[in-house]
N, C-alpha and C. Protein backbone atom coordinates (compact mmCIF):
# COMPACT_ATOMS: atom_id res chain seq x y z
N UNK A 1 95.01 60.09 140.72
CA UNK A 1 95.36 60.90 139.59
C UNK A 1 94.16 61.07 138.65
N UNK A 2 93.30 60.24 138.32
CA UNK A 2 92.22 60.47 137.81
C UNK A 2 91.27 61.23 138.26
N UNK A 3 91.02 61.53 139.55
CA UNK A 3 90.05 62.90 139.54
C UNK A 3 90.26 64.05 138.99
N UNK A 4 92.48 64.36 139.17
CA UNK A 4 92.50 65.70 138.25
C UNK A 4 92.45 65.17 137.14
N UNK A 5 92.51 64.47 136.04
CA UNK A 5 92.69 64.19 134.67
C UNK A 5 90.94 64.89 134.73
N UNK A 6 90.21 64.45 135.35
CA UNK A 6 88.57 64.79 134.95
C UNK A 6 88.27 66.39 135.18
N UNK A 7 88.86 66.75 136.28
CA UNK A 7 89.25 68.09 136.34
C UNK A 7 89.37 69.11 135.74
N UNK A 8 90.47 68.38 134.98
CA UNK A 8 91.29 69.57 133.89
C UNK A 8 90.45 69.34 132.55
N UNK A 9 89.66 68.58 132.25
CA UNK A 9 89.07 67.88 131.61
C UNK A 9 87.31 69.05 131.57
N UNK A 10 87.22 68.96 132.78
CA UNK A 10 86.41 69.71 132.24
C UNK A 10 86.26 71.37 132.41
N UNK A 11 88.10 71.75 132.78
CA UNK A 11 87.99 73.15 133.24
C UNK A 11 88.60 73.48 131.65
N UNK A 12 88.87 72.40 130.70
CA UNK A 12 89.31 72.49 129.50
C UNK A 12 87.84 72.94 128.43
N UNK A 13 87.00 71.93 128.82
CA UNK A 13 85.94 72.10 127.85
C UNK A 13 85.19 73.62 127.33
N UNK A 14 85.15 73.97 128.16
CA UNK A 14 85.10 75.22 128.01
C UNK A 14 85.81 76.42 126.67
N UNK A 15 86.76 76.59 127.18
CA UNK A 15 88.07 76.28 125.84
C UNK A 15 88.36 75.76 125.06
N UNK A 16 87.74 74.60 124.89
CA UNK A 16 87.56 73.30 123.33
C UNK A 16 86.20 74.30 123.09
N UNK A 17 85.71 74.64 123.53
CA UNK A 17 84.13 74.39 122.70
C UNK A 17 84.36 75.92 122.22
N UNK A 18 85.01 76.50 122.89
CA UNK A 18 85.41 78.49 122.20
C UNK A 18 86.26 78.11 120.70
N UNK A 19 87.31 77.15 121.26
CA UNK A 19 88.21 77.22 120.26
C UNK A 19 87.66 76.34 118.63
N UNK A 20 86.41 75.85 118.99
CA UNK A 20 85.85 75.39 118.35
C UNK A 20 84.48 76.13 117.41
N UNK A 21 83.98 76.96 118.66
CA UNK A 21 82.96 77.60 118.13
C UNK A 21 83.50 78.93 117.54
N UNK A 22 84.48 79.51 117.91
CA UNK A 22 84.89 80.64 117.64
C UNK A 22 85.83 80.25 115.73
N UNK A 23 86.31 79.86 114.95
CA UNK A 23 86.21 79.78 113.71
C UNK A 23 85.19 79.05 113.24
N UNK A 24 84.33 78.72 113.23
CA UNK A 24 82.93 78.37 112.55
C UNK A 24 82.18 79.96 112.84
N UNK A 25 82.26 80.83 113.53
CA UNK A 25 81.20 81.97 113.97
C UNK A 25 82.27 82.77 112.75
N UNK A 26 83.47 83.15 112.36
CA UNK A 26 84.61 83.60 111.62
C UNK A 26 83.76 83.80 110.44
N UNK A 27 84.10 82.10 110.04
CA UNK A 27 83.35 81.80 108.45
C UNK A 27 82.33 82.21 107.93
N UNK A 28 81.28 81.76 109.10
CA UNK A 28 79.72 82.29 108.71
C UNK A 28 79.76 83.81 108.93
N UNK A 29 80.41 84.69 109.27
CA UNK A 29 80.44 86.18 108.93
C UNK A 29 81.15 86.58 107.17
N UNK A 30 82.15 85.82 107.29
CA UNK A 30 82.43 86.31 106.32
C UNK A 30 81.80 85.30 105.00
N UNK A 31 81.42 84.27 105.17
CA UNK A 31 80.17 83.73 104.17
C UNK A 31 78.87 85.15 104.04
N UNK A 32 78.46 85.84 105.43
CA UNK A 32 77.23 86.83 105.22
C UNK A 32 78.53 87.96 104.07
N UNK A 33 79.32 88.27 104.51
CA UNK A 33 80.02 89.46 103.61
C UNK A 33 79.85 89.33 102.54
N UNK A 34 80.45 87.67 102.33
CA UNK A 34 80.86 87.70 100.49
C UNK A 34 78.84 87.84 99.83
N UNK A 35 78.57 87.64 100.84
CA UNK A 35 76.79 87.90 99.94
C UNK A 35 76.25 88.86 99.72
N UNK A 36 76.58 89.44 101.10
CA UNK A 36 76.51 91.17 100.74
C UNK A 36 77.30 91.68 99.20
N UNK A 37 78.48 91.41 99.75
CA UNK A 37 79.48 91.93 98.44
C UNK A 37 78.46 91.68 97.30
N UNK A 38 78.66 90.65 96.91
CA UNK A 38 77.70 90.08 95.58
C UNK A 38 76.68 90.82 95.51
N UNK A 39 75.59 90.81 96.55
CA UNK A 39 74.43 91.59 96.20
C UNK A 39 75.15 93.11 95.58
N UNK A 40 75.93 93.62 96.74
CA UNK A 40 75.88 95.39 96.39
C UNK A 40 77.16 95.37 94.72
N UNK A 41 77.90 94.10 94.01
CA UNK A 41 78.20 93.88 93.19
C UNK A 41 77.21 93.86 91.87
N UNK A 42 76.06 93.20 92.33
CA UNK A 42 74.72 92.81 91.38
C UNK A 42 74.00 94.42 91.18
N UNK A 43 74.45 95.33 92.28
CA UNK A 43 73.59 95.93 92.35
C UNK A 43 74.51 97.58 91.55
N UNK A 44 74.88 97.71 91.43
CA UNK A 44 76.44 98.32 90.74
C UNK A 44 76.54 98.10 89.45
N UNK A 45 76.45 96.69 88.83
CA UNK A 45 76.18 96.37 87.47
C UNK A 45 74.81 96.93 87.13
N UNK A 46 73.63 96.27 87.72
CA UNK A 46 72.51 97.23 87.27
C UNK A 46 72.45 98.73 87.12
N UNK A 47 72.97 99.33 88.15
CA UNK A 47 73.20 100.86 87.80
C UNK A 47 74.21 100.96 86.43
N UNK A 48 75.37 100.45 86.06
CA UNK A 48 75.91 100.54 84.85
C UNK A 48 75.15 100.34 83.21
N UNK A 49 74.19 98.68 84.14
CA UNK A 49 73.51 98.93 82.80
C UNK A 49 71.93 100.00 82.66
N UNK A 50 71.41 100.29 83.32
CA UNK A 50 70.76 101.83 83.22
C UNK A 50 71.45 102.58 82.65
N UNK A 51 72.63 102.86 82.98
CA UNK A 51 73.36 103.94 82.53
C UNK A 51 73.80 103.88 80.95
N UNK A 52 74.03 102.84 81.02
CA UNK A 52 74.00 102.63 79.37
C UNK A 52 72.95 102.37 78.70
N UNK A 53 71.34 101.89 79.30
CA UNK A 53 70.42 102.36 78.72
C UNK A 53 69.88 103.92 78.51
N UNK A 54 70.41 104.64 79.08
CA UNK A 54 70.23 105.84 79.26
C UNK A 54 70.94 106.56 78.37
N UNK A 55 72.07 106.22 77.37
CA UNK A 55 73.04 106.62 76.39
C UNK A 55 74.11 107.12 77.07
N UNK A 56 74.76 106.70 78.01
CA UNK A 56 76.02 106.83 78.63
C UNK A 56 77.00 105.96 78.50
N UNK A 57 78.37 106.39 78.39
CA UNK A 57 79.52 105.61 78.04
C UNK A 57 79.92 105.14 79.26
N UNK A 58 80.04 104.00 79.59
CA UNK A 58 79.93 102.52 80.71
C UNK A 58 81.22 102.63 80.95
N UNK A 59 82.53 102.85 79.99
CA UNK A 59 83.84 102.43 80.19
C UNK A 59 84.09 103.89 80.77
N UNK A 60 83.69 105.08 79.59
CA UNK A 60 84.23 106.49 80.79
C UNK A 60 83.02 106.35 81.99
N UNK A 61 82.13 106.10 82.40
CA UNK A 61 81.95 106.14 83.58
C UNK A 61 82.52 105.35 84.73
N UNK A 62 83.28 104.32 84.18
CA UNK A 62 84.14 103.24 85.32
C UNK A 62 85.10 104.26 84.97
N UNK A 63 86.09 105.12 84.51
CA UNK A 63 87.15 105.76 84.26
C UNK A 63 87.18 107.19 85.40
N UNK A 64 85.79 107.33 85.11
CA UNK A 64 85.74 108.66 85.75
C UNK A 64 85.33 107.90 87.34
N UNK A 65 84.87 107.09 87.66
CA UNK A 65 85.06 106.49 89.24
C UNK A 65 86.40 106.40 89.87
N UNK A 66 87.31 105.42 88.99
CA UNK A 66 88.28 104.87 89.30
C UNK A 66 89.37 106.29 89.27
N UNK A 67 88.74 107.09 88.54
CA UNK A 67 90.03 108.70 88.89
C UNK A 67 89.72 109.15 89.95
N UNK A 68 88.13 109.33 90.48
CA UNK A 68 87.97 110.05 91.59
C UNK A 68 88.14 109.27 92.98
N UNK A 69 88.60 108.29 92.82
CA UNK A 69 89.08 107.54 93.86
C UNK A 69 90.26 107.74 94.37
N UNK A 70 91.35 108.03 93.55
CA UNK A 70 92.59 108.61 93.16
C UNK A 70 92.62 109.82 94.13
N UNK A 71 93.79 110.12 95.00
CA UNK A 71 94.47 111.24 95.35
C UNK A 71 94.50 112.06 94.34
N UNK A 72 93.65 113.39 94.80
CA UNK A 72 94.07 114.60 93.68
C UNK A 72 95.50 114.85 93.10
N UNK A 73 96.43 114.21 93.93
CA UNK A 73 97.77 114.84 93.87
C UNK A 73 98.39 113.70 93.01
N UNK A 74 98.12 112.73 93.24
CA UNK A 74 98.82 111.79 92.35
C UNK A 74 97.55 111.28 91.16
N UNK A 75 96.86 111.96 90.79
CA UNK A 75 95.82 112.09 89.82
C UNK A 75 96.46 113.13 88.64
N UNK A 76 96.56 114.27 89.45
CA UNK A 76 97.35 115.45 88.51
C UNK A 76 98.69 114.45 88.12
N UNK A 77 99.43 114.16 88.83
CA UNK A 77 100.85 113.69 88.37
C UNK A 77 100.55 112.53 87.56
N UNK A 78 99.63 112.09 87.09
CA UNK A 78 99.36 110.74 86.49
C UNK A 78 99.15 111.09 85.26
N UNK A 79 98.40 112.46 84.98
CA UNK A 79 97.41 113.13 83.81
C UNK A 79 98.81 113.92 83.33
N UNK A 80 99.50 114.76 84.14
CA UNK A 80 100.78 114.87 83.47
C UNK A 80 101.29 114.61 82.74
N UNK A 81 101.81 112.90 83.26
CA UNK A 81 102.84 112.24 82.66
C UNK A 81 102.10 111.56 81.40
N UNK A 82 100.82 111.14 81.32
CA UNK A 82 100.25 110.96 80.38
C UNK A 82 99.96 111.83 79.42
N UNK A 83 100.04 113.11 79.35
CA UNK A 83 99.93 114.19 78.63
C UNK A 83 101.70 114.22 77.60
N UNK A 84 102.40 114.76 79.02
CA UNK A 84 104.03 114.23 77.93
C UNK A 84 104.02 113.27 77.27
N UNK A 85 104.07 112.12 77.98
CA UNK A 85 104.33 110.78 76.74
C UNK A 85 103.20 111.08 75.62
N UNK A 86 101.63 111.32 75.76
CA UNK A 86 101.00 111.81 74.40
C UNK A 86 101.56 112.70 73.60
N UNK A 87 101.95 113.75 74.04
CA UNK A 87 102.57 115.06 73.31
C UNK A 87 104.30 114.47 72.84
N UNK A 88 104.71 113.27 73.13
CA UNK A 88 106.30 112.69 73.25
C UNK A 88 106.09 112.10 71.85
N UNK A 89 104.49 111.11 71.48
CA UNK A 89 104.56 110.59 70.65
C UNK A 89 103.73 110.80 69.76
N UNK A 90 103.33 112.29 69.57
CA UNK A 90 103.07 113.30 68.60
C UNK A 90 101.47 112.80 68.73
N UNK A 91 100.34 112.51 69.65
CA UNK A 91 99.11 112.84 69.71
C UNK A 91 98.47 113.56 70.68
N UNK A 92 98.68 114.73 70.55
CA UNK A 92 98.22 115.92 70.79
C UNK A 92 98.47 116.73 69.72
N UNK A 93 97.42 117.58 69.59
CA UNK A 93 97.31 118.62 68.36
C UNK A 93 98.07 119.58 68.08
């Protein structure tokens, strides 16, 4: 019985060492991502602050990103309903 125990043993290893190497190879990709992220994060803030060295408004320029990201269609329906409730609670002219 011990020759197959060595057998299986080492038709296993194979499969230990995947199941082993394969989440450590996982991590270290997504360890490279989150650095990327960060960098092209680092690198996003610098363009904001140019932009506000440049005399540009930082908050409408994150405003005007975060709309054009937005479905045209549920962009209009958003600006809508924000228009009624303004005009609902008397600021609009």
């Amino acid at each position: 019985m011990m020759p197959q125990t060595a057998t299986a043993a080492v038709k296993d290893e194979p499969a230990t060492r995947f199941a082993k190497d394969q989440p450590r190879a996982i991590v270290e990709r997504i360890e490279r991502l989150e650095e990327e992220k960060k960098a092209i994060a680092d690198d996003i803030k610098d363009v904001y602050a140019e932009a506000k060295g440049n005399g540009y408004d930082v908050k409408a320029l994150r405003t005007i990103i975060r709309l054009r990201k937005q479905d045209p269609n549920e962009r209009a329906e958003a600006e809508t309903i924000l228009e009624t409730y303004m005009q609902a609670l008397g600021m609009l002219g």
